[in-house]
PDB file of N, CA and C in Angstrom:
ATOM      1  N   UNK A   1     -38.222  35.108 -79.009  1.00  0.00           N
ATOM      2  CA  UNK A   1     -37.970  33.861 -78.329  1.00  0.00           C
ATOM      3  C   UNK A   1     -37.074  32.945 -79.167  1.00  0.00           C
ATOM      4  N   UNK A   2     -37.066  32.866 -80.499  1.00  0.00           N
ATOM      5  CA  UNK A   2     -36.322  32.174 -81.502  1.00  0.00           C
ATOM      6  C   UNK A   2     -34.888  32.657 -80.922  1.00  0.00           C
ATOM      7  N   UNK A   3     -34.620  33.900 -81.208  1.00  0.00           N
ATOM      8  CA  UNK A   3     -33.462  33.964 -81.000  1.00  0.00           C
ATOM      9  C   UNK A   3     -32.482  33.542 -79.752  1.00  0.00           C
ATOM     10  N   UNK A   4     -33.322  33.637 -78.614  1.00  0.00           N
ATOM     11  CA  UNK A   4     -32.583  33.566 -77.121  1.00  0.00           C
ATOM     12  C   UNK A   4     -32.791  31.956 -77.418  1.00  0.00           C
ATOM     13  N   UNK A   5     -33.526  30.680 -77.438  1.00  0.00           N
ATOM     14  CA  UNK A   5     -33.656  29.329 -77.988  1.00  0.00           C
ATOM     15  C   UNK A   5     -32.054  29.239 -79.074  1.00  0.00           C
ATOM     16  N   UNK A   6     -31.928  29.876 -80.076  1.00  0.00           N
ATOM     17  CA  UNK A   6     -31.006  29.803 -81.045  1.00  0.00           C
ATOM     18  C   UNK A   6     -29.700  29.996 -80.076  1.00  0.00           C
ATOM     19  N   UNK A   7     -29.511  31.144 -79.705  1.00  0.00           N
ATOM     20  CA  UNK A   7     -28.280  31.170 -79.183  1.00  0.00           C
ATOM     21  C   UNK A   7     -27.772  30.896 -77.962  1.00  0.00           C
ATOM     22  N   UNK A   8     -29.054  30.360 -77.017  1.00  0.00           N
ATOM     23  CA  UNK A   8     -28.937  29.721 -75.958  1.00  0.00           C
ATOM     24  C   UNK A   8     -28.455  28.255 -76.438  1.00  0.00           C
ATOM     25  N   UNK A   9     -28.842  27.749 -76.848  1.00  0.00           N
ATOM     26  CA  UNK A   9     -28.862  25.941 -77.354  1.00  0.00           C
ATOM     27  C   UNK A   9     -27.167  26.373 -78.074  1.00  0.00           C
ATOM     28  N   UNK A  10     -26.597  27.521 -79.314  1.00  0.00           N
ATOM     29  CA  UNK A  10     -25.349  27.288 -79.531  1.00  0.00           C
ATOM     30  C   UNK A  10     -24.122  27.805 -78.498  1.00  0.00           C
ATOM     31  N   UNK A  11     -24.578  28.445 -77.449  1.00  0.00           N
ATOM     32  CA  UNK A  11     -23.483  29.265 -76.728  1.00  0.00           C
ATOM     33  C   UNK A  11     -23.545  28.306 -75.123  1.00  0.00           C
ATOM     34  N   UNK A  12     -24.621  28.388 -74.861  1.00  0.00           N
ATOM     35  CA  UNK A  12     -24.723  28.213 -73.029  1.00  0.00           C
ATOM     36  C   UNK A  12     -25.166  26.648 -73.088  1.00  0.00           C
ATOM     37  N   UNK A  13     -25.407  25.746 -73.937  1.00  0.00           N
ATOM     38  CA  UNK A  13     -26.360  24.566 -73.428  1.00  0.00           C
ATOM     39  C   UNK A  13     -24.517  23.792 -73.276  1.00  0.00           C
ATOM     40  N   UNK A  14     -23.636  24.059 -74.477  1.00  0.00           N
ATOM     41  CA  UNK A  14     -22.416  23.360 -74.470  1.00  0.00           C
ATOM     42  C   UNK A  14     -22.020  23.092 -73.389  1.00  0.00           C
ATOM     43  N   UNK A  15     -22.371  24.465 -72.220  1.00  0.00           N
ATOM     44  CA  UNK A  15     -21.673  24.527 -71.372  1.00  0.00           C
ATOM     45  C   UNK A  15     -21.838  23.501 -70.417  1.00  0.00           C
ATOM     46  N   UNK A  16     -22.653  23.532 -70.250  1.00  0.00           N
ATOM     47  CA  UNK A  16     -23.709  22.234 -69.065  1.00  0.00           C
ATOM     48  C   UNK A  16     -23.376  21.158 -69.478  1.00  0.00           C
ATOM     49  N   UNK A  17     -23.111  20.680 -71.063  1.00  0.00           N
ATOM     50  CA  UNK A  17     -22.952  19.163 -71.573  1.00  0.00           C
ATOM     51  C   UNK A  17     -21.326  18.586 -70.933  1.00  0.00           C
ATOM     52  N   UNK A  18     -20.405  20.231 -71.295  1.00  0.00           N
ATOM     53  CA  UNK A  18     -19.029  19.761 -71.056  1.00  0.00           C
ATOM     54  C   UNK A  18     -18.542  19.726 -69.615  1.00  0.00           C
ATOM     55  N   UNK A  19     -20.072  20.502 -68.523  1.00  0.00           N
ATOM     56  CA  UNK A  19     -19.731  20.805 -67.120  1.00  0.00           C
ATOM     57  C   UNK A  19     -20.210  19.261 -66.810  1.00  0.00           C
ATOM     58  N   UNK A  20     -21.461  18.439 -67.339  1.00  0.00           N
ATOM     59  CA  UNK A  20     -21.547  17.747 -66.591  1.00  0.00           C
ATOM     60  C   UNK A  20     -20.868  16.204 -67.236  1.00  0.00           C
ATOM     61  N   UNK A  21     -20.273  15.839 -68.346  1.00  0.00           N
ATOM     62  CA  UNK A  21     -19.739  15.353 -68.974  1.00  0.00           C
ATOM     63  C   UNK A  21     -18.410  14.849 -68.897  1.00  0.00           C
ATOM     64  N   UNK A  22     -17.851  16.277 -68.652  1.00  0.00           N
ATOM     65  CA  UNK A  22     -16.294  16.377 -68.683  1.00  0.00           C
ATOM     66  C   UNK A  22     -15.483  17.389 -68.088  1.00  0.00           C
ATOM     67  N   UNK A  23     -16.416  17.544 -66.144  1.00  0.00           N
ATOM     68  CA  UNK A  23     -15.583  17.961 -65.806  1.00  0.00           C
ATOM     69  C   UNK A  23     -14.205  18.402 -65.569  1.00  0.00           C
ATOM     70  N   UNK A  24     -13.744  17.791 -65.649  1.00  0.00           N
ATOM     71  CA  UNK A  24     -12.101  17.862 -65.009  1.00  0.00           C
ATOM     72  C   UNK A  24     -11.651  18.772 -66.650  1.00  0.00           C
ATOM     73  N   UNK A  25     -12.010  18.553 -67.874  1.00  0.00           N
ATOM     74  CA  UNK A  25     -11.393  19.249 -68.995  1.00  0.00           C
ATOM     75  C   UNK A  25     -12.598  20.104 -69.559  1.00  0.00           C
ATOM     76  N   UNK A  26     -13.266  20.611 -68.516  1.00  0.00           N
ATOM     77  CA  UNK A  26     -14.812  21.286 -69.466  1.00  0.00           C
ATOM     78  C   UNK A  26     -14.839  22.017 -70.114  1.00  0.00           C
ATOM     79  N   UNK A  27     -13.474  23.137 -69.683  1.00  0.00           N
ATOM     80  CA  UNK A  27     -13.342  24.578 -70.518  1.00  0.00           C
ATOM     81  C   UNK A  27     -12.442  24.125 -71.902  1.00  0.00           C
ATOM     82  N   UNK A  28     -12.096  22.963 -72.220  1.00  0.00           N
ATOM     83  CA  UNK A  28     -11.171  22.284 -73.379  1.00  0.00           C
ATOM     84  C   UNK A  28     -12.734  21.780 -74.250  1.00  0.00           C
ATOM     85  N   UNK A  29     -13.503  21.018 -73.705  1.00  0.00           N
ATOM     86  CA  UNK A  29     -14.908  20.241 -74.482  1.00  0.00           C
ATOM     87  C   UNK A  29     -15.470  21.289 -74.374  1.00  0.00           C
ATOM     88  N   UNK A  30     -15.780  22.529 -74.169  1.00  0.00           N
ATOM     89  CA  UNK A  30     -16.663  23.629 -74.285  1.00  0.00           C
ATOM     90  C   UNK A  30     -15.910  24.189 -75.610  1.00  0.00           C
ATOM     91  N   UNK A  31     -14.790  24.539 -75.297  1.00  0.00           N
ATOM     92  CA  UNK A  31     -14.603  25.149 -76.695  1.00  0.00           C
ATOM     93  C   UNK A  31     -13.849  24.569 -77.869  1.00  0.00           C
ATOM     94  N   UNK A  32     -13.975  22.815 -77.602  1.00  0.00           N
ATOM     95  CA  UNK A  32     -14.227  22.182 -79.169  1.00  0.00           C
ATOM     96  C   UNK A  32     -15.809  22.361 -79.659  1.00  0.00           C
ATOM     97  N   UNK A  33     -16.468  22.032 -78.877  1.00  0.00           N
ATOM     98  CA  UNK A  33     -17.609  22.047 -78.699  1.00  0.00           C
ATOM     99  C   UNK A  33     -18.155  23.360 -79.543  1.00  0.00           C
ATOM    100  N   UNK A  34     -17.710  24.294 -79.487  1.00  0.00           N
ATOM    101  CA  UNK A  34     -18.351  26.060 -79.884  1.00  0.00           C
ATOM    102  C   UNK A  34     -17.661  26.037 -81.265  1.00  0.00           C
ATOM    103  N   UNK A  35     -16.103  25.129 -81.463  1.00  0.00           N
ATOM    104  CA  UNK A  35     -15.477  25.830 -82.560  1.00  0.00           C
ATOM    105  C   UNK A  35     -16.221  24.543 -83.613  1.00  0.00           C
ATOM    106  N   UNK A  36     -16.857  23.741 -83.221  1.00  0.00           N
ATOM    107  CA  UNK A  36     -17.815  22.975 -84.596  1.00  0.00           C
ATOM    108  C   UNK A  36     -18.575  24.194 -85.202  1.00  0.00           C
ATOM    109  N   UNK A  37     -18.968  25.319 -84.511  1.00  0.00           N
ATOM    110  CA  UNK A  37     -19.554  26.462 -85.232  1.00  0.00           C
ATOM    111  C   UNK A  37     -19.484  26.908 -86.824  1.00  0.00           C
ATOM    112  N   UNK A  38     -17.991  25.931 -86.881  1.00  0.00           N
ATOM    113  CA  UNK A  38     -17.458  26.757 -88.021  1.00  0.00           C
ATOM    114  C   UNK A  38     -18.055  25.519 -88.875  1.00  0.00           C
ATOM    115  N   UNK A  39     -18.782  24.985 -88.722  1.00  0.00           N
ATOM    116  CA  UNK A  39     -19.966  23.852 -89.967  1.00  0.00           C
ATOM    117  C   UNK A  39     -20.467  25.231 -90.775  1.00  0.00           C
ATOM    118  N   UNK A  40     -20.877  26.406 -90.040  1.00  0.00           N
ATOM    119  CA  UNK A  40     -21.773  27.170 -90.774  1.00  0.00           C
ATOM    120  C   UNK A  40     -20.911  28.328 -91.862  1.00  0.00           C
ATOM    121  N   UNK A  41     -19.815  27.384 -92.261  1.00  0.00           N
ATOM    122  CA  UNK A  41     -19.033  28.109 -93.184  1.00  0.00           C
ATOM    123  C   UNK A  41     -19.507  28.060 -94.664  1.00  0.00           C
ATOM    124  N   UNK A  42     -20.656  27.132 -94.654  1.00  0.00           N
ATOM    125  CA  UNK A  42     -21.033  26.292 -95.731  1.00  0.00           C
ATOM    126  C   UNK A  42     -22.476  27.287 -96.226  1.00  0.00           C
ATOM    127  N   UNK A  43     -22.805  27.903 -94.938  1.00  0.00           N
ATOM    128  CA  UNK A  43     -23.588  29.335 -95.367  1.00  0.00           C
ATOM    129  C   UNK A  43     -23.017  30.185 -96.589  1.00  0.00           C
ATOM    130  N   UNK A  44     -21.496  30.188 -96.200  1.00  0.00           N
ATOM    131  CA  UNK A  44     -21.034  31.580 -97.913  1.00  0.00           C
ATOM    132  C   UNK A  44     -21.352  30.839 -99.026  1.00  0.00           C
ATOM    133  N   UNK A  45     -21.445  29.660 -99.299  1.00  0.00           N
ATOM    134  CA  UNK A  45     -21.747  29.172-100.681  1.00  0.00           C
ATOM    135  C   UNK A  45     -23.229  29.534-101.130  1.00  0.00           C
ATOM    136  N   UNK A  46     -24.416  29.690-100.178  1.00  0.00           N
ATOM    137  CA  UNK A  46     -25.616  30.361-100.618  1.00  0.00           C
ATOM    138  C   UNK A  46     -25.895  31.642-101.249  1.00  0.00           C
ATOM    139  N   UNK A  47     -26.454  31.932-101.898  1.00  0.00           N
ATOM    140  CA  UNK A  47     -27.315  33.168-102.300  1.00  0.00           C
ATOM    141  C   UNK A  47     -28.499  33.133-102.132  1.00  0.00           C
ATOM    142  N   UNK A  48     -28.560  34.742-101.352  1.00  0.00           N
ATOM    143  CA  UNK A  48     -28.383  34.979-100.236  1.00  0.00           C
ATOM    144  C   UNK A  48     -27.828  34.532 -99.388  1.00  0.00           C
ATOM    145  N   UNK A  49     -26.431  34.835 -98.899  1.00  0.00           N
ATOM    146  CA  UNK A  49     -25.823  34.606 -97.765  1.00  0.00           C
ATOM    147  C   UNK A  49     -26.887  34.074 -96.565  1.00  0.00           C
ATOM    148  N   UNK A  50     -27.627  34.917 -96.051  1.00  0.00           N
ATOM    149  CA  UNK A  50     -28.710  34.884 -94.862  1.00  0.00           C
ATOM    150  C   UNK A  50     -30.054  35.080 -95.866  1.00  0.00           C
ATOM    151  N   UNK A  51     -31.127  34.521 -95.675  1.00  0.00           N
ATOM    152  CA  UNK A  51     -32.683  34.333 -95.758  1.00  0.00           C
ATOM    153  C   UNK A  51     -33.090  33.908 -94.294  1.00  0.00           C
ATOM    154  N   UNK A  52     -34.266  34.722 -93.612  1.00  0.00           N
ATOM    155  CA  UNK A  52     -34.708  34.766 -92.878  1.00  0.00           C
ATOM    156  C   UNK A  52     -35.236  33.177 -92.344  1.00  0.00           C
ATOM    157  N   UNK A  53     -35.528  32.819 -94.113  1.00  0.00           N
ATOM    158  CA  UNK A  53     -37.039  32.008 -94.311  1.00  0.00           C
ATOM    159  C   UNK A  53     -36.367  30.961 -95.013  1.00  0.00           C
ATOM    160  N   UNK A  54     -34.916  30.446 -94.938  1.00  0.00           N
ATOM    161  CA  UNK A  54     -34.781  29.824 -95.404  1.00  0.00           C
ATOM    162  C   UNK A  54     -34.075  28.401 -94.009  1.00  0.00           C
ATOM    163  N   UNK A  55     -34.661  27.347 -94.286  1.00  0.00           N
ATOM    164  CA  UNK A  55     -34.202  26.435 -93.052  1.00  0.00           C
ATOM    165  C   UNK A  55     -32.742  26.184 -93.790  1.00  0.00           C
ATOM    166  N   UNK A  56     -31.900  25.947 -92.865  1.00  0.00           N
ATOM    167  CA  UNK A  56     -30.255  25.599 -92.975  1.00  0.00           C
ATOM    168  C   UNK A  56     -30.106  23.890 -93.535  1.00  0.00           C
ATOM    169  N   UNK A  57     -30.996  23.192 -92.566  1.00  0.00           N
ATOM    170  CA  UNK A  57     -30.718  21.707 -92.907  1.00  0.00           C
ATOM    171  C   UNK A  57     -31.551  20.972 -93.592  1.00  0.00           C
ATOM    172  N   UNK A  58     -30.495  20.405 -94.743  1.00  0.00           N
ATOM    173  CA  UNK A  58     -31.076  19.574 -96.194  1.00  0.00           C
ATOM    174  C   UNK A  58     -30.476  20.722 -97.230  1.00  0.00           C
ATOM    175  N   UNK A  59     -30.098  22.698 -96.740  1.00  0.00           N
ATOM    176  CA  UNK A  59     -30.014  23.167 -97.912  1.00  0.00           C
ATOM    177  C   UNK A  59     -28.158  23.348 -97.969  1.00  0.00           C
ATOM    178  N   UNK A  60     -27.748  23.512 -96.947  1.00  0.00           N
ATOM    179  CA  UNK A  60     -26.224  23.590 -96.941  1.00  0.00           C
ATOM    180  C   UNK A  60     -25.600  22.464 -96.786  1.00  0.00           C
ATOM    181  N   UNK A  61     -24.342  22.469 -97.828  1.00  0.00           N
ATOM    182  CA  UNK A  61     -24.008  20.658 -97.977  1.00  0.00           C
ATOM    183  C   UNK A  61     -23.334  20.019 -96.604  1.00  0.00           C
ATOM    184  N   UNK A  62     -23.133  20.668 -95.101  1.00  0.00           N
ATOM    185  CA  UNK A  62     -22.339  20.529 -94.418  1.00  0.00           C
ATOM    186  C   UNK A  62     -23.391  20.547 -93.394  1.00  0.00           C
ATOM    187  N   UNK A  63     -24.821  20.427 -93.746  1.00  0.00           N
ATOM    188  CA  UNK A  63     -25.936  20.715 -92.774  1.00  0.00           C
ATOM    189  C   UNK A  63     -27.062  19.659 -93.932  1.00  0.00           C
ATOM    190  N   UNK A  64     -26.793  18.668 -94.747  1.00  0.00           N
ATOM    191  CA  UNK A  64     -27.087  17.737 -95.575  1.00  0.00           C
ATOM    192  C   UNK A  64     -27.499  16.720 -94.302  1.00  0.00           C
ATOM    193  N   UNK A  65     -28.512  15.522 -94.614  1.00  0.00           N
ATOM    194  CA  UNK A  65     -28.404  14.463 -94.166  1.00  0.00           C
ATOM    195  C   UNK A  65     -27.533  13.387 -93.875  1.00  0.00           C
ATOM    196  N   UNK A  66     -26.721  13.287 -95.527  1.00  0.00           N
ATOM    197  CA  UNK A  66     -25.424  12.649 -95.198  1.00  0.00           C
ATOM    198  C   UNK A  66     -24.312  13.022 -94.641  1.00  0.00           C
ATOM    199  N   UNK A  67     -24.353  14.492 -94.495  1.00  0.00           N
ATOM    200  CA  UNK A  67     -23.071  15.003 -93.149  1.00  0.00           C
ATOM    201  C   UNK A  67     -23.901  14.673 -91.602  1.00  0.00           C
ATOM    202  N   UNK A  68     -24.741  14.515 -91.785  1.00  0.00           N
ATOM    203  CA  UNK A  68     -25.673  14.529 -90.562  1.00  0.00           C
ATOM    204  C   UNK A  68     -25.265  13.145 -89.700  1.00  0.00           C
ATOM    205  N   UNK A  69     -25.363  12.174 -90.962  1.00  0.00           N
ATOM    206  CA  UNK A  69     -24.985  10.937 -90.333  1.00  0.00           C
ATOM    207  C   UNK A  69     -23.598  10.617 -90.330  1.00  0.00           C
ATOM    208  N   UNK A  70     -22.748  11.667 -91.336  1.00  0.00           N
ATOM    209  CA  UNK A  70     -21.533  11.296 -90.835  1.00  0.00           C
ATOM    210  C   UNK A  70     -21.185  11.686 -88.939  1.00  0.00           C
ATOM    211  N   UNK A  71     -21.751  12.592 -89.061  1.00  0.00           N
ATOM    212  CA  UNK A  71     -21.427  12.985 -87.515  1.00  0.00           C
ATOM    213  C   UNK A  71     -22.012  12.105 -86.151  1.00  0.00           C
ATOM    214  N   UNK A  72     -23.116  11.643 -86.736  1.00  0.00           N
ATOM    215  CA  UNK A  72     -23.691  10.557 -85.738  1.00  0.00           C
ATOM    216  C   UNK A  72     -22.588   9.454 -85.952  1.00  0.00           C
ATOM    217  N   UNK A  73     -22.310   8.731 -86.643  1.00  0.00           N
ATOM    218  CA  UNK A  73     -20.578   8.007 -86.637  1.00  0.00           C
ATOM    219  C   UNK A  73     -19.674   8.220 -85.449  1.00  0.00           C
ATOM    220  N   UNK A  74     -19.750   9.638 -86.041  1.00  0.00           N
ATOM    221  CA  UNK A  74     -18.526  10.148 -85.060  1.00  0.00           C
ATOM    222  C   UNK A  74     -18.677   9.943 -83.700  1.00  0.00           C
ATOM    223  N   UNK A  75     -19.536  10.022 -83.339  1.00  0.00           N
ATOM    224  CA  UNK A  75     -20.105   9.292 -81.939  1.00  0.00           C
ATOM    225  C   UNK A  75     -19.512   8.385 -81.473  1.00  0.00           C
ATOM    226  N   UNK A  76     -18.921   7.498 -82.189  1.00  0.00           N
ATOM    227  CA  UNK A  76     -18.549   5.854 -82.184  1.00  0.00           C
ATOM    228  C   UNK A  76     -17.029   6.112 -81.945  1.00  0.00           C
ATOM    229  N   UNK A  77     -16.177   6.761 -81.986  1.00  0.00           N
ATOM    230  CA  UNK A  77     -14.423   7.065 -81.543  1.00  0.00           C
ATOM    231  C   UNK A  77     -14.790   8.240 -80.642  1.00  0.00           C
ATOM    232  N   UNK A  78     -13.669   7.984 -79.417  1.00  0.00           N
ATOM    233  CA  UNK A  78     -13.707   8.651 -78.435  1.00  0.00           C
ATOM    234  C   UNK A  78     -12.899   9.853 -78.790  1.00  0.00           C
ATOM    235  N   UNK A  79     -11.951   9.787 -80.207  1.00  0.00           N
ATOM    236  CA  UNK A  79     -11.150  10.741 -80.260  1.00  0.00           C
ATOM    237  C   UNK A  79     -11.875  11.786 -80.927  1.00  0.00           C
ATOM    238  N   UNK A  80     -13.331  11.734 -81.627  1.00  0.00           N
ATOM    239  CA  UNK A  80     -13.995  12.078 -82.484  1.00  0.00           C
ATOM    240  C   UNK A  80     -14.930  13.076 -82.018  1.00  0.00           C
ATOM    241  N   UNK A  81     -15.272  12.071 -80.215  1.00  0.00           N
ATOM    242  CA  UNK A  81     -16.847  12.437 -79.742  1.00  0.00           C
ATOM    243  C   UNK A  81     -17.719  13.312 -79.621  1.00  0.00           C
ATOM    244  N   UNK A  82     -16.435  15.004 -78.264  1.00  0.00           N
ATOM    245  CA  UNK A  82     -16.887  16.445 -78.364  1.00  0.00           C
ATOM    246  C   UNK A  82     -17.391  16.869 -80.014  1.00  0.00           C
ATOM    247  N   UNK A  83     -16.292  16.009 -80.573  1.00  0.00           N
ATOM    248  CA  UNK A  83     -16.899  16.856 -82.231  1.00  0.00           C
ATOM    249  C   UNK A  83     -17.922  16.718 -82.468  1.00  0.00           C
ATOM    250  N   UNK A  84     -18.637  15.527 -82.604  1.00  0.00           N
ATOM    251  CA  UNK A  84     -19.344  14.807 -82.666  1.00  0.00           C
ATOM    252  C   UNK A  84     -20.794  15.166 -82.372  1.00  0.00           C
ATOM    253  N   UNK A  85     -20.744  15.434 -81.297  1.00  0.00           N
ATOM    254  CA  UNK A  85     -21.830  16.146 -80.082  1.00  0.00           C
ATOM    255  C   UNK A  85     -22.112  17.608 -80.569  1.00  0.00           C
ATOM    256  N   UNK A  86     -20.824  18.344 -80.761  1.00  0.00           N
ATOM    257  CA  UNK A  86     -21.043  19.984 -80.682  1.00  0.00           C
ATOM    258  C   UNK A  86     -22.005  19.746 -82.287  1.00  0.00           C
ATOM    259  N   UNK A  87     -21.312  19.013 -83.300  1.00  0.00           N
ATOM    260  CA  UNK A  87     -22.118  19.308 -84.929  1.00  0.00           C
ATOM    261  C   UNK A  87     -23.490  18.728 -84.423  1.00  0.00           C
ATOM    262  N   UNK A  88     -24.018  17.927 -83.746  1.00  0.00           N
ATOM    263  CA  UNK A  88     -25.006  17.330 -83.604  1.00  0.00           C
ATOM    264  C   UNK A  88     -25.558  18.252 -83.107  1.00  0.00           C
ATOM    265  N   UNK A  89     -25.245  19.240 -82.040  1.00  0.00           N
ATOM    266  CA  UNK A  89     -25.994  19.758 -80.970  1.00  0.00           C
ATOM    267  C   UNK A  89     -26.532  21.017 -81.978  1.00  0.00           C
ATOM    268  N   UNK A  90     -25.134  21.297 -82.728  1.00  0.00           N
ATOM    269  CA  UNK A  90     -25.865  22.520 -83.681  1.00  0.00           C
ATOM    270  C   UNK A  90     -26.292  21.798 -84.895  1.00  0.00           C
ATOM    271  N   UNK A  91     -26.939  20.786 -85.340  1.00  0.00           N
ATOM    272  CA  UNK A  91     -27.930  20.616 -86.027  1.00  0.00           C
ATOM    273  C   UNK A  91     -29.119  20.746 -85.354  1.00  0.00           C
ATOM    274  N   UNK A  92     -29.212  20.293 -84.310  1.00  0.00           N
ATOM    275  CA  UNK A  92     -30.416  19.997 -83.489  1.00  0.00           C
ATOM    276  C   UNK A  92     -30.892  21.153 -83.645  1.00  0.00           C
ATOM    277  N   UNK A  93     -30.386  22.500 -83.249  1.00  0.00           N
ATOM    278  CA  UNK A  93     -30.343  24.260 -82.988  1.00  0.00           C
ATOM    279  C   UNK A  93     -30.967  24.748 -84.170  1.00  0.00           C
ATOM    280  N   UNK A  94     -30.367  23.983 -85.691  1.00  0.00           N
ATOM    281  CA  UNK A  94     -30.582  24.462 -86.388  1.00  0.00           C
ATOM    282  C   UNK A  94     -32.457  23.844 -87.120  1.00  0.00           C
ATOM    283  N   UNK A  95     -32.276  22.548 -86.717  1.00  0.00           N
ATOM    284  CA  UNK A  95     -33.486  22.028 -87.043  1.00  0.00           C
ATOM    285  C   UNK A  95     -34.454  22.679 -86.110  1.00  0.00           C
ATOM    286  N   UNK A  96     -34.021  23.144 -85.028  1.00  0.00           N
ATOM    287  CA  UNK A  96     -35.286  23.876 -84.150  1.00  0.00           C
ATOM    288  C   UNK A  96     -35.884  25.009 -84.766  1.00  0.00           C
ATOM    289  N   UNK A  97     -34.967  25.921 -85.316  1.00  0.00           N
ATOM    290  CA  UNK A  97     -34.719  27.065 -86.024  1.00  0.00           C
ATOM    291  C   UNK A  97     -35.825  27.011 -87.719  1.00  0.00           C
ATOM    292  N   UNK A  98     -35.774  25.991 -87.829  1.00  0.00           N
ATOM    293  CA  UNK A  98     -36.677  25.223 -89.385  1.00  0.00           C
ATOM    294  C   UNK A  98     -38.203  25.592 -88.356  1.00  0.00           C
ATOM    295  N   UNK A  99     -38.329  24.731 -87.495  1.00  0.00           N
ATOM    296  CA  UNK A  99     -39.672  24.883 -87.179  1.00  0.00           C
ATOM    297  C   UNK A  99     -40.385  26.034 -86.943  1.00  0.00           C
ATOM    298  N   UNK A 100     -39.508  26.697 -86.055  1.00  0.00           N
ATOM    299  CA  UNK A 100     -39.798  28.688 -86.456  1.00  0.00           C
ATOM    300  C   UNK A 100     -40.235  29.308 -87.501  1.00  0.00           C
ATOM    301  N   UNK A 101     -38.946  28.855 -88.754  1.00  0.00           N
ATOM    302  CA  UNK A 101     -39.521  29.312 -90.273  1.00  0.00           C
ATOM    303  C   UNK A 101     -40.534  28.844 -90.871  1.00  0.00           C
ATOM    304  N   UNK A 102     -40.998  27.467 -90.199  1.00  0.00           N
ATOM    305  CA  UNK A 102     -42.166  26.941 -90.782  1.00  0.00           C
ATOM    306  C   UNK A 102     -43.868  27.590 -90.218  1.00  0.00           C
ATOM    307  N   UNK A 103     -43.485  27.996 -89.206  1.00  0.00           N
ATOM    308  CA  UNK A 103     -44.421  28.793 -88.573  1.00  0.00           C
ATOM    309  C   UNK A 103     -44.715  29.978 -88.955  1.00  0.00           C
ATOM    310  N   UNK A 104     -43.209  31.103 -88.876  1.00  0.00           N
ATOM    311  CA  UNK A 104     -43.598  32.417 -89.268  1.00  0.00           C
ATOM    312  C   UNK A 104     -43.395  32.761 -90.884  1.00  0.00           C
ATOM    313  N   UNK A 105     -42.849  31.979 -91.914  1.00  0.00           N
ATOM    314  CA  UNK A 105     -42.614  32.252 -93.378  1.00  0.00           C
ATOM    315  C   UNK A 105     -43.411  31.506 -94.296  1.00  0.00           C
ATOM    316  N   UNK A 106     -44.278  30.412 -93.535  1.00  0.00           N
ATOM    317  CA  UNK A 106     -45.009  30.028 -94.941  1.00  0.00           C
ATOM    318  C   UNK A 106     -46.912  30.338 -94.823  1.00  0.00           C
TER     319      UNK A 106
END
C-alpha cells in the first residue's frame, strides 16, 4: 500500500491539481509539476544511496526544513507557484513515506 500511496501522490495526484487548477495549460503545470522530482537528486549525496528505513525529510539538504520553507515562499510569485506546489506536494509524499518507516522499521 506504501508504494501505490508513494507513487500515486508523485505521478497521478499532479494530475488532478494541474486538471483542476490550470486547465487550459494542464499538460505544461503537470509536467513542471513532475520535473520538481529532480529535488531527489540530493539522495546521491547519501550513503546508502537508498535505506529502506531511512525517512528523506530533515536528512537530505534539499528535503531540510529550511528548503521546506523556502518553497512555501515560493507560493507567494505567480512565476514561482507550479514549482512551488510540485516541491511541496513531494514533500508532503515524502513525509507520508516517514510515517510508514516509523511503523514498519523501528
Amino acid at each position: 500500500m506504501q508504494q501505490f500511496i508513494h507513487y500515486f501522490l508523485h505521478f497521478i495526484f499532479p494530475v488532478f491539481i494541474a486538471w483542476f487548477f490550470y486547465r487550459k495549460t494542464w499538460l505544461k503545470a503537470y509536467l513542471i509539476m513532475l520535473a520538481t522530482m529532480l529535488v531527489d537528486a540530493d539522495h546521491l549525496l547519501a550513503r546508502p544511496i537508498y535505506d529502506p528505513c531511512r525517512c528523506s525529510i530533515g536528512f537530505h539538504p534539499l528535503h531540510s526544513p529550511v528548503a521546506i520553507a523556502v518553497y512555501c515562499l515560493l507560493l507567494f510569485f505567480p512565476r514561482t507557484r507550479l514549482i512551488a506546489i510540485g516541491l511541496l506536494l513531494h514533500m508532503a509524499t515524502d513525509g507520508i513515506d516517514c510515517l510508514f518507516i516509523l511503523k514498519h522499521c523501528l
